[in-house]
Each structure stands twice: as C-alpha cells, then as structure tokens.
Protein backbone atom coordinates (compact mmCIF):
# COMPACT_ATOMS: atom_id res chain seq x y z
CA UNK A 1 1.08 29.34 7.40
CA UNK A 2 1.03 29.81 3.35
CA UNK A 3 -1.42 27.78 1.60
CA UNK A 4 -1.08 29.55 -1.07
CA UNK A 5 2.21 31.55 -2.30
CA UNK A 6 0.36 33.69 -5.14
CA UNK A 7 -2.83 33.81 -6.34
CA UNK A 8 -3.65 34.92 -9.53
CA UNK A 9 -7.16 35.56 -9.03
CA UNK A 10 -10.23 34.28 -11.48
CA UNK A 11 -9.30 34.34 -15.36
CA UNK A 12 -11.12 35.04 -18.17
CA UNK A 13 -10.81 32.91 -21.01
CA UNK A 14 -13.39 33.10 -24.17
CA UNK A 15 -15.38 34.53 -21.99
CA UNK A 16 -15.89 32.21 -19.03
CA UNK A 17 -14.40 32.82 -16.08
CA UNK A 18 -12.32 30.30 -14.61
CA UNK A 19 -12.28 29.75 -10.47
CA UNK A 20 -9.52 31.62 -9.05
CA UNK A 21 -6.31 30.38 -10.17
CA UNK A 22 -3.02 30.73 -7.89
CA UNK A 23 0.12 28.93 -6.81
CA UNK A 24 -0.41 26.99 -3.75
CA UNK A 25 2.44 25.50 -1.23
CA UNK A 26 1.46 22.41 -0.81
CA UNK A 27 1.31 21.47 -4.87
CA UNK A 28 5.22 22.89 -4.88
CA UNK A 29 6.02 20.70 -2.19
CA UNK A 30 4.82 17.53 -3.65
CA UNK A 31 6.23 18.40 -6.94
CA UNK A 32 9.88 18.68 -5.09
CA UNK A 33 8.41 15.21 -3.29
CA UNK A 34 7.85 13.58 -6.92
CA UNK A 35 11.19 14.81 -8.42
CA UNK A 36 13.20 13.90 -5.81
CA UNK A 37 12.29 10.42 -6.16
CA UNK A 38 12.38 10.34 -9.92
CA UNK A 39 16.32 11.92 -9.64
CA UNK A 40 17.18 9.43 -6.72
CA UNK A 41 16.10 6.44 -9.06
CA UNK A 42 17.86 7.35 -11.66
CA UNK A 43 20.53 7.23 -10.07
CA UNK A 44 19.74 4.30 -8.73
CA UNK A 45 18.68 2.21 -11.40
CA UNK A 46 22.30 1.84 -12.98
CA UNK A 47 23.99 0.83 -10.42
CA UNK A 48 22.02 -2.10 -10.21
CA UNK A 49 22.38 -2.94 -13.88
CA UNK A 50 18.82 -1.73 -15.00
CA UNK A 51 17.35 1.05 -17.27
CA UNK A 52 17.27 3.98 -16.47
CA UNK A 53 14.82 4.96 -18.90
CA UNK A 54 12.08 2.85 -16.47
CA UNK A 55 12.16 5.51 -13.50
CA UNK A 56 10.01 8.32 -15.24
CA UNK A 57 7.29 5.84 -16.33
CA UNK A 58 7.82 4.44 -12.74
CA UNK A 59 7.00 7.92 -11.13
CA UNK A 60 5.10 8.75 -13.22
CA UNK A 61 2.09 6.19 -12.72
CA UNK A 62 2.81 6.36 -9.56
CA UNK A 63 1.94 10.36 -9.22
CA UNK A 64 -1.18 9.29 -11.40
CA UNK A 65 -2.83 6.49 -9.75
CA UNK A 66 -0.92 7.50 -6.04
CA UNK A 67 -3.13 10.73 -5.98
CA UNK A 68 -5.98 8.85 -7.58
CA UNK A 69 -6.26 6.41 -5.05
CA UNK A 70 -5.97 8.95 -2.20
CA UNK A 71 -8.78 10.99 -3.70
CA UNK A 72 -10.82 7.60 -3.51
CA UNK A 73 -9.73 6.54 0.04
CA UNK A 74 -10.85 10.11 1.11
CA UNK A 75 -14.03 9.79 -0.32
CA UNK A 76 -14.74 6.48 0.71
CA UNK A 77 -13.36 7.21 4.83
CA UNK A 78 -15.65 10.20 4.79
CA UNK A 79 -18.59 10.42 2.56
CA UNK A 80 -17.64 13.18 1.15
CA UNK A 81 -17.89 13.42 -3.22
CA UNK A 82 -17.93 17.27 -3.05
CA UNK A 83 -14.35 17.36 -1.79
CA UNK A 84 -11.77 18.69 -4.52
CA UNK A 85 -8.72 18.69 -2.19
CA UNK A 86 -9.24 15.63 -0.07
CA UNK A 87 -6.22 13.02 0.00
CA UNK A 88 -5.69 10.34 1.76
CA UNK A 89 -1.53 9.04 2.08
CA UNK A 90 -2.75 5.31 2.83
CA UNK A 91 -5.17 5.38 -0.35
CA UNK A 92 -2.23 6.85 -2.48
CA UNK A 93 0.54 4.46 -1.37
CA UNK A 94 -1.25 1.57 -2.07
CA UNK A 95 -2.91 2.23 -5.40
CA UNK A 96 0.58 3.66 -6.47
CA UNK A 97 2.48 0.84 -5.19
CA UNK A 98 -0.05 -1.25 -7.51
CA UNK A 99 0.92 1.25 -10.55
CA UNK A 100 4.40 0.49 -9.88
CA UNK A 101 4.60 -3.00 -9.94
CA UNK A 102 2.62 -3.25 -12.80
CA UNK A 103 4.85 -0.69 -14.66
CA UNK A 104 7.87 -3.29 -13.54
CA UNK A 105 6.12 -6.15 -14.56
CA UNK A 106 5.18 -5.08 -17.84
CA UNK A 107 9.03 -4.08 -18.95
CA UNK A 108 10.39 -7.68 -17.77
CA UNK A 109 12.83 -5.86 -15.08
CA UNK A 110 13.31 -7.79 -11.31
CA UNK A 111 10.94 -6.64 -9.46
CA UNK A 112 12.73 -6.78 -6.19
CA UNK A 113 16.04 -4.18 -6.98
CA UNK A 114 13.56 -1.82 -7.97
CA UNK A 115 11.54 -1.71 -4.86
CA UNK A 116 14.11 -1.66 -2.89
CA UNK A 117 15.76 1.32 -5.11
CA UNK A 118 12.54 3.17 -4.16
CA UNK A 119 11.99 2.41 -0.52
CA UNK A 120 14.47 4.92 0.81
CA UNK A 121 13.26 7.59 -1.81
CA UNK A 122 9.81 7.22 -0.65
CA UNK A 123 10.30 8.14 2.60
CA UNK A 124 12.04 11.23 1.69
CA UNK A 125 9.20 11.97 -1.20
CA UNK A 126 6.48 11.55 1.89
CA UNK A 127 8.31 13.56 4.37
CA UNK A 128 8.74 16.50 2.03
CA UNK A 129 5.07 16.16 1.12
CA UNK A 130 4.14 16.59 4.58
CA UNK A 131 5.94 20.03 4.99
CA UNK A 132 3.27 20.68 2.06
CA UNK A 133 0.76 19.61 4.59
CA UNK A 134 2.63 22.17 7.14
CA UNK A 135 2.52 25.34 4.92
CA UNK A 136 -0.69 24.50 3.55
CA UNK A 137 -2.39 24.10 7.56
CA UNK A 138 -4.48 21.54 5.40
CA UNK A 139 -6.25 19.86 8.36
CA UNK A 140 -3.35 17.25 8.55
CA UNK A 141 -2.17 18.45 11.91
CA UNK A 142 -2.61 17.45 15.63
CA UNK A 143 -5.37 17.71 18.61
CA UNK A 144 -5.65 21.07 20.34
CA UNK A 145 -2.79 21.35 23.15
CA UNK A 146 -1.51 23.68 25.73
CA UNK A 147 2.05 24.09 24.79
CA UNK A 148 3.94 26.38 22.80
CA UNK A 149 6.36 25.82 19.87
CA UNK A 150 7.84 23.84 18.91
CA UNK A 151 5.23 21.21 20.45
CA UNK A 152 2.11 23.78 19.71
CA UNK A 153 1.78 25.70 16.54
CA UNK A 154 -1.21 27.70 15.26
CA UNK A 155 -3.05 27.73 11.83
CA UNK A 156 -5.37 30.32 12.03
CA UNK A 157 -4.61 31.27 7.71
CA UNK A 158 -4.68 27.79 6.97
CA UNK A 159 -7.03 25.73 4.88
CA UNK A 160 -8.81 24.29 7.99
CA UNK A 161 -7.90 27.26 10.57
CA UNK A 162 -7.63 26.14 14.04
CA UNK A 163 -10.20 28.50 15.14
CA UNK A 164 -12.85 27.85 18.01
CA UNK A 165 -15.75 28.17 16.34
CA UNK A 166 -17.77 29.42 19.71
CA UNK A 167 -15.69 31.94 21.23
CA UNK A 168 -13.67 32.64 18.11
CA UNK A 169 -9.98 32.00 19.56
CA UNK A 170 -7.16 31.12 17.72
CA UNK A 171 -5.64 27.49 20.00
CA UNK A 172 -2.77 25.81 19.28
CA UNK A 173 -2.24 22.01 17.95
CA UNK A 174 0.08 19.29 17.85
CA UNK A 175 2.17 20.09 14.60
CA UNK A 176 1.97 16.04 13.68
CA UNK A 177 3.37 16.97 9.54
CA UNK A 178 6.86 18.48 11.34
CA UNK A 179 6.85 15.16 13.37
CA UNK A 180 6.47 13.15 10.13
CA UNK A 181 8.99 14.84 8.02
CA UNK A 182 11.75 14.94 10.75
CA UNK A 183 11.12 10.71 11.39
CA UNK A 184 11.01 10.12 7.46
CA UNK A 185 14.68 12.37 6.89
CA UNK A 186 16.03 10.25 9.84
CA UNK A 187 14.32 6.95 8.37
CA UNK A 188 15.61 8.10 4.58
CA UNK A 189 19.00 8.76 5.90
CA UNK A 190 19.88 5.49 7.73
CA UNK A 191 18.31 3.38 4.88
CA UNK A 192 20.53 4.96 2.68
CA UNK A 193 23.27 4.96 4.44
CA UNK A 194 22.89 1.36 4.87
CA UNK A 195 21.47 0.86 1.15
CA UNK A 196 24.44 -1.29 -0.15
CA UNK A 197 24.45 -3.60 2.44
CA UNK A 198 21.36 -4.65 3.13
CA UNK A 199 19.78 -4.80 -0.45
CA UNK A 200 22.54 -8.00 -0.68
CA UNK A 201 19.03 -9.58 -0.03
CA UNK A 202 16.72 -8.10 -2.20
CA UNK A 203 13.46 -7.41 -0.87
CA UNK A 204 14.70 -6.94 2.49
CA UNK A 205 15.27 -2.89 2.20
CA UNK A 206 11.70 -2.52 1.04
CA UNK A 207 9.94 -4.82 3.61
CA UNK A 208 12.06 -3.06 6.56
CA UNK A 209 10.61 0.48 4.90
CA UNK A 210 6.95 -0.90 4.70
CA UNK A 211 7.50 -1.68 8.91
CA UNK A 212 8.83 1.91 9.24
CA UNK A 213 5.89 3.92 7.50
CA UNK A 214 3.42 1.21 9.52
CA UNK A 215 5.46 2.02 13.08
CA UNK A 216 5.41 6.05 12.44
CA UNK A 217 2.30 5.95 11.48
CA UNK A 218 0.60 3.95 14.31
CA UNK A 219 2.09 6.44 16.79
CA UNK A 220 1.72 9.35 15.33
CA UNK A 221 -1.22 9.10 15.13
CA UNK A 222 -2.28 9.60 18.59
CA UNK A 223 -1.83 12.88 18.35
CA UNK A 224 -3.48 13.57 15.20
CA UNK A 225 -6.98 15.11 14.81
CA UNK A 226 -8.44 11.79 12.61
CA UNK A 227 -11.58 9.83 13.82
CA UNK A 228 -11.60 6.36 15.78
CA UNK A 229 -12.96 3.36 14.80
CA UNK A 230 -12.44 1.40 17.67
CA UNK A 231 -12.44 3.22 20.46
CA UNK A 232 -12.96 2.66 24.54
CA UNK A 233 -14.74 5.20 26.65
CA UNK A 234 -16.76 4.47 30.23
CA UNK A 235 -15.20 0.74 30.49
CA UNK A 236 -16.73 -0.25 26.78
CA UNK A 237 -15.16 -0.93 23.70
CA UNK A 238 -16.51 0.20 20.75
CA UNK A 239 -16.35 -0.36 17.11
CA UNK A 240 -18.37 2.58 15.42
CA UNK A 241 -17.10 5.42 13.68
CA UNK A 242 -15.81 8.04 16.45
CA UNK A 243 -16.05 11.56 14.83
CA UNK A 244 -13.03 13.83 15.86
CA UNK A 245 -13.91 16.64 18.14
CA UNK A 246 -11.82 19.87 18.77
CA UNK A 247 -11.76 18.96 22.64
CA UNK A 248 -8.20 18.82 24.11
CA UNK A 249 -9.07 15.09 24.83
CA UNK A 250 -10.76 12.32 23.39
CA UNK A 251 -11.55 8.78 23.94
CA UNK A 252 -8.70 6.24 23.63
CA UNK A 253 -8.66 4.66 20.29
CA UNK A 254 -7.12 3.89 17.08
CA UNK A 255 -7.89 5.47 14.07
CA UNK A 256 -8.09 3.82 10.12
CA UNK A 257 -4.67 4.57 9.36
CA UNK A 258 -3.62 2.97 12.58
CA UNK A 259 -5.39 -0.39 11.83
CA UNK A 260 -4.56 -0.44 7.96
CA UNK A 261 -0.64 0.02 10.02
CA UNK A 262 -0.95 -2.79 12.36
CA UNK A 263 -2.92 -4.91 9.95
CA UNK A 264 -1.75 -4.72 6.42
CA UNK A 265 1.47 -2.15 6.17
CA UNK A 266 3.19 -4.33 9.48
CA UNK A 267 2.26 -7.36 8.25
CA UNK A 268 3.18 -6.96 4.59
CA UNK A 269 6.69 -5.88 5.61
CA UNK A 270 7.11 -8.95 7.75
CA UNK A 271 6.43 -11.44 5.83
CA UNK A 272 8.40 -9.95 2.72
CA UNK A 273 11.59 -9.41 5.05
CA UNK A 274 11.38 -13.31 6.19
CA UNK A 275 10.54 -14.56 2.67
CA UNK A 276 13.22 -12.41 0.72
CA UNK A 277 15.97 -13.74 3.73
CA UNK A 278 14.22 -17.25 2.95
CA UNK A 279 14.88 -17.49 -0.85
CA UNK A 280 17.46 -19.75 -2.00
CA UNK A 281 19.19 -16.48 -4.38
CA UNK A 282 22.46 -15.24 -4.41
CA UNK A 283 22.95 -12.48 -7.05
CA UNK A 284 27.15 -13.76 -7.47
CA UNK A 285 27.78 -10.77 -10.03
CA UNK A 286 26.38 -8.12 -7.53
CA UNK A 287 28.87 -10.13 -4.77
CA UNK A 288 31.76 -10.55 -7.25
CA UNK A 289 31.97 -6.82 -7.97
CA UNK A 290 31.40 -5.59 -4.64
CA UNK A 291 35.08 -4.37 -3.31
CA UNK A 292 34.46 -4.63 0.27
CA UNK A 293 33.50 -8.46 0.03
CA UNK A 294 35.85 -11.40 0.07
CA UNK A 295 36.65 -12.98 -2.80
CA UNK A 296 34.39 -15.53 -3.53
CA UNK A 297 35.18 -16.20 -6.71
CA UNK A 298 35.65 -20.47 -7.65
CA UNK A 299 39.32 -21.37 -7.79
CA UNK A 300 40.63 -24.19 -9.79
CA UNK A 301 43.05 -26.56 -7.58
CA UNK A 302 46.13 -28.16 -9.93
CA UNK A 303 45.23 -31.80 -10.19
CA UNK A 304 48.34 -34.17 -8.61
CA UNK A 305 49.16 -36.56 -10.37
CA UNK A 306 49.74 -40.27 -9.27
CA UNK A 307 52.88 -41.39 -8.96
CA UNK A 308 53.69 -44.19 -10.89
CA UNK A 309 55.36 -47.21 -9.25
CA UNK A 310 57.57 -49.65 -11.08
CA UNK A 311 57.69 -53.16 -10.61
C-alpha cells in the first residue's frame, strides 16, 4: 500500500528541525471525503429553499469537532495519550453530528432538510475515507485469512504491517476498508436516487441512513481485527475487554463499535424514522411544486344559488 505519496523529509526552520514532513494518502483521501460533502450540499441546500452559504460552516465544524471526537474515542477505547494518528469513526460521527446541529440551530434553519441533505453525502464522505484507510494499511483492516485477493490482501508497507512478528512472514487479511467503501457507494447511490421521494417526510432519509451505517457496521465487523467486549469462549460469556490477537480465529464476540451499532446508531434511526412519519407536517409548497405529484392545490366550487319560488 502507500501511506504516504511523498515525503519531504525533516525541515529546518530557524533552526529547529521539524519531524519529517510528507504527503500522506490517507489525509488526501479524507480531504476528497470532506469536499465532496461540502459540494453535494451546496447543491443541495437550494433546492430545498435554504442558504447555501450554511454548508461550509456546516462542514466545516464538522471536520473540526468530527476528528476531535475520534481522537478522544481512541484514546478513551484504548488507553493510549501517546497516539498522534489514532481515530476512531464512531467518536467522530457523533461529536460532529453534535457540531452540526448546533451550527443549524444557531442560524434558525429546519433542522430536519438539512440532515437529510447530508445523510446520503455522508455515506459517500465515509466510504471514500476508508479507501484512505486502504492506501494508508492503517490497522483498519481484517483478521488474518487464507485466501487470496480480492478476499485476502497484504500490508506489509503499511502503517501497522501485517507481519508475523515470530517467524517474520508477510499473511494476508480480510481487506474490511474495500468492503466498507463498496456498501457505502451502493448505500450513497440508492439514497440518492431515491432522495426526492422519500425526504417528502423529513427526517425519514436521515433516520433510514443512521440504520444503514449501524447494519454495515455490526457485520463488518466480524471480520475486523478490533477487540471484544463481550465475548463467549468454553460455554461462558464474558464481559471484559478481549484484546485482539493475530490468530486466524478468535472467540465469538462483539466488539464496541458493534454495541454502540445495535444500541445507540439502530436505535436512534428507529425512533427518528417512526417519529418524523408520526408528525402531523405537510410541507404544501415542497408538494405544490413538485411536477410528478397530483395537484393538490384547494379549488373554489361556484356557489348555486337558490332558486327563488313565487307565490
């Protein structure tokens, strides 16, 4: 792989030398992740009547407090303050999505087109951030396996090589980042394919892309390389931290993404589908100007008028 594309080497600069400096794949990649959503909302945002000057201060906090808040998650999952690259998706979406809603709150916009405007886009912003993950061999990929590629791809250049650290082999691993960004490009493209139907009930998109990232998440990973926190092994269940191990197995369990998927990501989605379907809102100028709809417009009937009789 190609963690890094060119490296400049240390720098010298009023003479103190800097660490060395280069270009790295996986910071291109979620710059291309960050723009595309920024150019996708703005094109979004007028369609639905809003300003388009609120999608850069939208992406913008969200890049901010999004890699914040993974850097925080990581440090927090594994005890680890010396880390400089550490990230965490899980820790990132949700202190971004907090960034974001704020940043819509504060400028008096709905809150509801907007998310739904950016669920789509933030599928395609994560799965192009995980072919960062791919080039950089970042430590993001799958358990040790048997097969070849596609299903078994090697990282021995990358930033956590899979190299046995006994008998010095290169082995091969589940390549879990190609699995995410093919899922999110099918996810992103059927979303927006839909788009202008379902966000007739705003809300709705964004809940149904909350249960998608939960869903792909949960499976996936299985065949990541992430610890277990509940776990069974010898006919016990147990609920203590299960390091990872570079074994081609390992104990059945799920893993801290999986149960912040099944119990907060899931949920959240859920409930936000049934309550957006539940409000009592129709948006009649969104209806009214929508071509392929009837017309519901309010007709005035002629009044008759009562025949008089004579005497």
């Amino acid at each position: 792989m190609f963690p890094t594309l060119y490296d400049f080497g240390p720098i010298t600069i009023l003479g103190k030398t800097t660490p060395p400096i280069g270009i790295h794949s996986y910071g291109i990649m979620m710059a291309l992740a960050f723009l595309s959503v920024l150019v996708g909302l703005q094109r979004e945002l007028p369609r639905k009547n809003i300003d388009v000057q609120l999608a850069f201060p939208i992406v913008f906090r969200a890049v901010v407090f999004g890699v914040l808040g993974a850097k925080i998650y990581y440090v927090i999952e594994f005890r680890d303050l010396s880390a400089f690259s550490g990230l965490v998706w899980y820790g990132g979406l949700i202190a971004g999505s907090g960034a974001v809603l704020y940043t819509i709150y504060r400028s008096g916009s709905p809150i509801l087109p907007i998310i739904d405007a950016i669920g789509p886009l933030l599928l395609l912003g994560h799965g192009i951030g995980r072919i960062g993950c791919l080039l950089a061999g970042d430590g993001c990929y799958g358990r040790r396996c048997t097969l070849s590629w596609p299903w078994g791809m090697e990282f021995p250049a990358g930033i956590k090589p899979t190299i046995d650290r006994v008998s010095g082999e290169v082995f091969s691993v589940y390549p879990t980042p190609l699995y995410d960004f093919l899922l999110m490009v099918l996810a992103f493209s059927l979303f927006w394919r839909f788009r202008k139907k379902l966000e007739r009930v705003p809300g709705v998109i964004f809940g149904l892309v909350l249960i998608s990232l939960g869903v792909e998440r949960f499976i996936i990973e299985f065949w990541r390389r992430n610890e277990r926190y509940i776990y069974w092994q010898d006919g016990h269940v147990f609920f203590n931290k299960l390091e990872f191990s570079d074994q081609l197995s390992m104990p059945f369990g799920f893993s801290g993404s999986q149960l912040i998927s099944i119990l907060l990501l899931i949920p959240i989605g859920i409930f936000l589908v049934y309550w957006s379907r539940k409000r009592p809102i129709v948006i009649l100028d969104e209806l009214l100007s929508d071509p392929q709809l009837p017309d519901v417009s309010v007709k005035k009937t002629p009044k008759k008028r009562k025949k008089k009789h004579r005497a």
